[in-house]
C-alpha atoms as a PDB file:
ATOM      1  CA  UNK A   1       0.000   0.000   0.000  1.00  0.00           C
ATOM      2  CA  UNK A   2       1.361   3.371  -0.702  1.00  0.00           C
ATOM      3  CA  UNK A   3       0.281   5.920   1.997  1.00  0.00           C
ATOM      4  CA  UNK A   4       1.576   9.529   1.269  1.00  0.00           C
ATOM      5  CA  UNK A   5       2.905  11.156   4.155  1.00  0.00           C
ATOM      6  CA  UNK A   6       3.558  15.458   4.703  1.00  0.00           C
ATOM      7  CA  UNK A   7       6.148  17.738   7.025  1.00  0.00           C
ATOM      8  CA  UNK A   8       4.536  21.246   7.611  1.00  0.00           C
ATOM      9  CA  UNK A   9       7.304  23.885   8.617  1.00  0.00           C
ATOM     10  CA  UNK A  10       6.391  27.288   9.629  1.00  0.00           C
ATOM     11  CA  UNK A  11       7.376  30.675   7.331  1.00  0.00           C
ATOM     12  CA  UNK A  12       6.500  34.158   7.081  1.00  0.00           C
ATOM     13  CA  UNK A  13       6.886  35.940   4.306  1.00  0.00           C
ATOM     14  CA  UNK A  14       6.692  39.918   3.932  1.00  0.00           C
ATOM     15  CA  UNK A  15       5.861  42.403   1.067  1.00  0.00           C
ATOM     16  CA  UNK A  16       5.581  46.408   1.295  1.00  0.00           C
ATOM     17  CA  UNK A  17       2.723  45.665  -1.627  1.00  0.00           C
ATOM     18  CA  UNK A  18       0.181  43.311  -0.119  1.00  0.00           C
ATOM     19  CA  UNK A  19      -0.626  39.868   1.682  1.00  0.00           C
ATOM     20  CA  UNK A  20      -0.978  38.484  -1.318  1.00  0.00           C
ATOM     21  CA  UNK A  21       2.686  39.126  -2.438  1.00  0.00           C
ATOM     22  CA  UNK A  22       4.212  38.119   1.545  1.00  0.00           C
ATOM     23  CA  UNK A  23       2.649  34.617   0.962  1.00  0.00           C
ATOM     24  CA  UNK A  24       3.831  34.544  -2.459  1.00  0.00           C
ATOM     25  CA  UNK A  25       7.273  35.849  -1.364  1.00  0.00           C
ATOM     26  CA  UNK A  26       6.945  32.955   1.475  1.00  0.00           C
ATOM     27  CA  UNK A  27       5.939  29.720  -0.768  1.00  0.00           C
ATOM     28  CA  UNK A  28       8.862  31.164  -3.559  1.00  0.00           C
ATOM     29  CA  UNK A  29      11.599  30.685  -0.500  1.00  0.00           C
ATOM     30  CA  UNK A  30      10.302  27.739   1.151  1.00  0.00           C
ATOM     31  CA  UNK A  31      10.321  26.268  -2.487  1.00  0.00           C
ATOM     32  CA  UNK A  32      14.503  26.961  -3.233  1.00  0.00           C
ATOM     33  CA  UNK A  33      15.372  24.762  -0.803  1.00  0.00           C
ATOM     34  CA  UNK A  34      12.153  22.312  -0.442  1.00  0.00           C
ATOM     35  CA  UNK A  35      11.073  19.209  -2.995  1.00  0.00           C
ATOM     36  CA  UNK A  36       7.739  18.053  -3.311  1.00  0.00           C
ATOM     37  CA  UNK A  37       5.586  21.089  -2.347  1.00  0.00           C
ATOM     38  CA  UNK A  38       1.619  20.509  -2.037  1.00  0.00           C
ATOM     39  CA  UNK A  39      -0.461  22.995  -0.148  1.00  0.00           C
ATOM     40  CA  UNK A  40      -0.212  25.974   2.091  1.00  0.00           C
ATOM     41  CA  UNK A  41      -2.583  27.398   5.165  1.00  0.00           C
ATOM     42  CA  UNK A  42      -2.573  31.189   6.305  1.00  0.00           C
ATOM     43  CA  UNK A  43      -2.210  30.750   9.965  1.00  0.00           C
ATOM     44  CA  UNK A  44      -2.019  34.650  10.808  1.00  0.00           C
ATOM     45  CA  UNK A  45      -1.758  38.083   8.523  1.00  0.00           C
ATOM     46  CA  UNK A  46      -0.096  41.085  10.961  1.00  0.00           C
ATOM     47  CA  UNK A  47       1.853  44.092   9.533  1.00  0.00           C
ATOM     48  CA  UNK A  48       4.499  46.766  10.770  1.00  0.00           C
ATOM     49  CA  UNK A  49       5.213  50.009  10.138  1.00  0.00           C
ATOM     50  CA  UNK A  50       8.342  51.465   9.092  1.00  0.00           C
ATOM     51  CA  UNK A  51       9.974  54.447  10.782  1.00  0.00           C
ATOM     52  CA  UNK A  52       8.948  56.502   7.598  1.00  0.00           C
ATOM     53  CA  UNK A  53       4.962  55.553   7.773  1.00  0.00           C
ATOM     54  CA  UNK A  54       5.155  52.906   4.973  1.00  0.00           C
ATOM     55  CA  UNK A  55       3.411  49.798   6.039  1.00  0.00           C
ATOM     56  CA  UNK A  56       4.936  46.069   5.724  1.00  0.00           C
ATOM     57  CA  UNK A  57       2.720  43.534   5.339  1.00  0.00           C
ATOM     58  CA  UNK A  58       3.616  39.914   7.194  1.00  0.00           C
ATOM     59  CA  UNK A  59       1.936  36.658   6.525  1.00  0.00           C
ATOM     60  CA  UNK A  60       2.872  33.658   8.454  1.00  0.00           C
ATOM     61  CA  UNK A  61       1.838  29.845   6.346  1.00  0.00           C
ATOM     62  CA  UNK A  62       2.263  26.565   7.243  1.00  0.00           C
ATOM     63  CA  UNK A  63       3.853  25.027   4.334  1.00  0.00           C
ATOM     64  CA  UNK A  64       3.722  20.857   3.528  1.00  0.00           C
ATOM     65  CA  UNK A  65       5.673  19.080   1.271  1.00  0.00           C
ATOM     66  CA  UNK A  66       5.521  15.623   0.771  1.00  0.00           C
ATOM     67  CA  UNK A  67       8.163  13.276   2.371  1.00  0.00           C
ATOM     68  CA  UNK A  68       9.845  10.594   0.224  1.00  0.00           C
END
């Protein structure tokens, strides 16, 4: 029987454009030095703010890939 098992690990990726770029800034790193990438979950969205007003947006994923 072939049972497919995943590893989750934990990133946050940031973006002074939108959420949408931070996770897509997040799965793009995780993916350089990770095979076998599946699926993602948005555990939490935050942002900062720079010194000079601009706003940083931070979203954290869970990210599974598939272990051999």
């Amino acid at each position: 029987m072939a049972e497919t098992v995943f590893k989750k690990i934990t990133v946050t990726g940031c973006s002074t454009d939108s959420y949408e770029k931070a996770i897509e800034a997040a799965v793009e790193k995780a993916s350089e030095s990770l095979r076998s990438l599946s699926w993602f979950e948005v555990t939490e969205f935050r942002g900062g703010i720079k010194p000079d007003g601009n706003l940083e947006y931070q979203a954290t994923l869970d990210v599974a890939f598939k272990i051999d």
